[in-house]
C-alpha atoms as a PDB file:
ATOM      1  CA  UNK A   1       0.000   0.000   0.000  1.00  0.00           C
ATOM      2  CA  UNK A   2       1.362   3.446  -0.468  1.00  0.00           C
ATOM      3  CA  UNK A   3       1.757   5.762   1.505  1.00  0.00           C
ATOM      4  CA  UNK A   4      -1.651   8.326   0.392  1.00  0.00           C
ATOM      5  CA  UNK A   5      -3.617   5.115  -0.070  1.00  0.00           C
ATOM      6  CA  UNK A   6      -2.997   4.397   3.955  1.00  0.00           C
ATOM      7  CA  UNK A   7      -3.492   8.286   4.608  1.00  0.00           C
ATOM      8  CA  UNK A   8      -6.834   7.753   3.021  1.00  0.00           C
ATOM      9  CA  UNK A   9      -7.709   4.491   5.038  1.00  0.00           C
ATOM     10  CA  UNK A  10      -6.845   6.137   8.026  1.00  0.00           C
ATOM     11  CA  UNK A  11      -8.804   9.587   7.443  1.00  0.00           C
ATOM     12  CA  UNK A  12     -12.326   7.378   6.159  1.00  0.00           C
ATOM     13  CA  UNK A  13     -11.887   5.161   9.664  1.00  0.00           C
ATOM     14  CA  UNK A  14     -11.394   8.592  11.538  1.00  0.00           C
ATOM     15  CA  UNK A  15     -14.439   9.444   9.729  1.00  0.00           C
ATOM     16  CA  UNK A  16     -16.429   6.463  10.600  1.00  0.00           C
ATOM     17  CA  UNK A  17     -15.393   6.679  13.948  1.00  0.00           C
ATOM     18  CA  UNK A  18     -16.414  10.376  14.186  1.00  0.00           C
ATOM     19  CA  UNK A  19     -19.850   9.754  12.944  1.00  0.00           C
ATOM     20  CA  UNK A  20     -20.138   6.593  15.684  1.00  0.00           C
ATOM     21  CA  UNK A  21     -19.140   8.588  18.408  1.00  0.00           C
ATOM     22  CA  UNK A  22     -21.954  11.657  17.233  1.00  0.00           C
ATOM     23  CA  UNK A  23     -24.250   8.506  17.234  1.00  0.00           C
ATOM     24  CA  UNK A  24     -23.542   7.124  20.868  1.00  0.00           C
ATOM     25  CA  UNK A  25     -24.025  11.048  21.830  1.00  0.00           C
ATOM     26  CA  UNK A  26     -27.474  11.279  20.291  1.00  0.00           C
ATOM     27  CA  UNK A  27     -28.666   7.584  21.718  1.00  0.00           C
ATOM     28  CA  UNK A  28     -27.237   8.768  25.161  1.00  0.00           C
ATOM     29  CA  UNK A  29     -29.223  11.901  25.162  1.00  0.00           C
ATOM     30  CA  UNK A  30     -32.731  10.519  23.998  1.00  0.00           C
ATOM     31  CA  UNK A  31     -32.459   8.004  26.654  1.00  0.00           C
ATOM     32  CA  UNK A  32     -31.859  10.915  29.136  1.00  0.00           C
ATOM     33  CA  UNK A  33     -34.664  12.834  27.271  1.00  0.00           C
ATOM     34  CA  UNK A  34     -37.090   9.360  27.621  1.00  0.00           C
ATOM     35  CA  UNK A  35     -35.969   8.891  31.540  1.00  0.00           C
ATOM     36  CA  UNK A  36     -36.918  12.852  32.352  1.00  0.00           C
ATOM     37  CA  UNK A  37     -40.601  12.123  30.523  1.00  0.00           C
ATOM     38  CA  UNK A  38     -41.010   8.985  32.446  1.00  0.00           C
ATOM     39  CA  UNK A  39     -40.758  10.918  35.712  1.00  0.00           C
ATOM     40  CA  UNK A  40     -43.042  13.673  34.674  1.00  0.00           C
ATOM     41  CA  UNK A  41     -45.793  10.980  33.489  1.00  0.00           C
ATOM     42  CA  UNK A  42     -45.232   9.454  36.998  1.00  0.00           C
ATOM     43  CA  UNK A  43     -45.939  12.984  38.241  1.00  0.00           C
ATOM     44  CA  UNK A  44     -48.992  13.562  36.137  1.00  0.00           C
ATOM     45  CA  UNK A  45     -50.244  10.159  36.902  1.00  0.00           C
ATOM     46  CA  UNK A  46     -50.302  10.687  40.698  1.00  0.00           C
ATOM     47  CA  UNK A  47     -51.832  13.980  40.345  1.00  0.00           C
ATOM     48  CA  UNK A  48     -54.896  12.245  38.003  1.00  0.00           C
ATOM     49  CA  UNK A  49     -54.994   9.668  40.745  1.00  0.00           C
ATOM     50  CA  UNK A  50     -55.665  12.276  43.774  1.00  0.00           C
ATOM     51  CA  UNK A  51     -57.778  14.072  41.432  1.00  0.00           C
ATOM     52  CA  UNK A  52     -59.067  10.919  40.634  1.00  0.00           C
ATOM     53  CA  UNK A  53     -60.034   9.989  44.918  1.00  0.00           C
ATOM     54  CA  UNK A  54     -61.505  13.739  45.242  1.00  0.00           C
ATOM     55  CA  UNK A  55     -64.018  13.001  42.373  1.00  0.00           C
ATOM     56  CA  UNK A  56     -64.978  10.088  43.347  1.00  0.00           C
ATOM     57  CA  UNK A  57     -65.497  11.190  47.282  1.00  0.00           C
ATOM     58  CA  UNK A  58     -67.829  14.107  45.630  1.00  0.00           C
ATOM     59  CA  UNK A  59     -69.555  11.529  43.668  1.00  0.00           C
ATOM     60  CA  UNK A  60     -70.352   9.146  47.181  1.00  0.00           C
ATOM     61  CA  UNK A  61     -71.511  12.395  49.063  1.00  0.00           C
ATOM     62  CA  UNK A  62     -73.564  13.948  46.540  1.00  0.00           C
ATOM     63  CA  UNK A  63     -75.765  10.662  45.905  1.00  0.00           C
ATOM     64  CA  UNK A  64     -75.455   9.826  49.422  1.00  0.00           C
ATOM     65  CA  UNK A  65     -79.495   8.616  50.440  1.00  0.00           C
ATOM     66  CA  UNK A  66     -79.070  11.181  53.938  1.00  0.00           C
ATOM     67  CA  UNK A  67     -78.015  14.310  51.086  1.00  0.00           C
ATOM     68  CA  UNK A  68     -81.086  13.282  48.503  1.00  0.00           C
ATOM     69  CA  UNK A  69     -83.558  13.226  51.226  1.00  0.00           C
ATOM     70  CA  UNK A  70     -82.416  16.399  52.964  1.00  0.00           C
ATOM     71  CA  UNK A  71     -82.713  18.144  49.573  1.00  0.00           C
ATOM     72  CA  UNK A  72     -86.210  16.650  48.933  1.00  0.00           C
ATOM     73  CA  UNK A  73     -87.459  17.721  52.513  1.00  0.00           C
ATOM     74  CA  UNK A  74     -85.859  21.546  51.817  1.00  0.00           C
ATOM     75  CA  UNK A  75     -85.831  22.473  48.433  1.00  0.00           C
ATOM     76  CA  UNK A  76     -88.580  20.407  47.466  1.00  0.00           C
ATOM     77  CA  UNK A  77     -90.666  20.998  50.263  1.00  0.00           C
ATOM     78  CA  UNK A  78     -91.612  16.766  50.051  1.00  0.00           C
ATOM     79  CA  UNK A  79     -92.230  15.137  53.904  1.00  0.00           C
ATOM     80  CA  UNK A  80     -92.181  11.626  54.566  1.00  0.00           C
ATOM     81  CA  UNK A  81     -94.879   9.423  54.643  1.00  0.00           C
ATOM     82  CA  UNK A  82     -96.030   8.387  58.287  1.00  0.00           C
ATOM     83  CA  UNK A  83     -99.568   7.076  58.205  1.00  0.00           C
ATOM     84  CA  UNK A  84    -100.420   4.177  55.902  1.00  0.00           C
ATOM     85  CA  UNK A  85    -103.418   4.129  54.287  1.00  0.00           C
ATOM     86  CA  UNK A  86    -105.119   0.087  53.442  1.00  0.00           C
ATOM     87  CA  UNK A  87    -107.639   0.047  50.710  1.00  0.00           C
ATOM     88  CA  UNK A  88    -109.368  -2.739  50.552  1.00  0.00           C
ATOM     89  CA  UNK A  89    -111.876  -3.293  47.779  1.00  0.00           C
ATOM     90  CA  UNK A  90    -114.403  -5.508  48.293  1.00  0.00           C
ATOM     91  CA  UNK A  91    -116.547  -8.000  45.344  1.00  0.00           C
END
């Protein structure tokens, strides 16, 4: 080999090596990018899971049977039933 044909090799394998070493960088820094998205998807999903208890607490008081009647006795101005009536109907 002559002496310009090695100086070639070597300056295409510095190449090559150049463009695998840019590579590595950009792998290395989407995986950092991917590892800082995982932790703020952990942090949204534990906010959508309090968010999540609170609704559901609001859901179990509002159709609580003690809330509906209260609101039928005062807005609605309804009272309970106390005397039952029999009707009996004779042939």
């Amino acid at each position: 080999m002559t002496y310009f044909m090695q100086f070639y090799l070597l300056l295409a394998l510095l190449f090559t090596f150049f463009c695998i070493c840019l590579d590595t960088v950009k792998v290395r820094w989407q995986i950092t990018q991917e590892f800082e998205n995982q932790e703020y998807l952990k942090v949204s999903q534990n906010k959508l899971k309090q968010i999540n208890i609170q609704l559901q607490t609001e859901h179990h008081h509002l159709n609580s049977p003690a809330k509906i009647e209260r609101y039928a006795k005062e807005v609605l101005k309804m009272s309970e039933i106390t005397k039952k009536t029999i009707i009996r109907y004779e042939k």
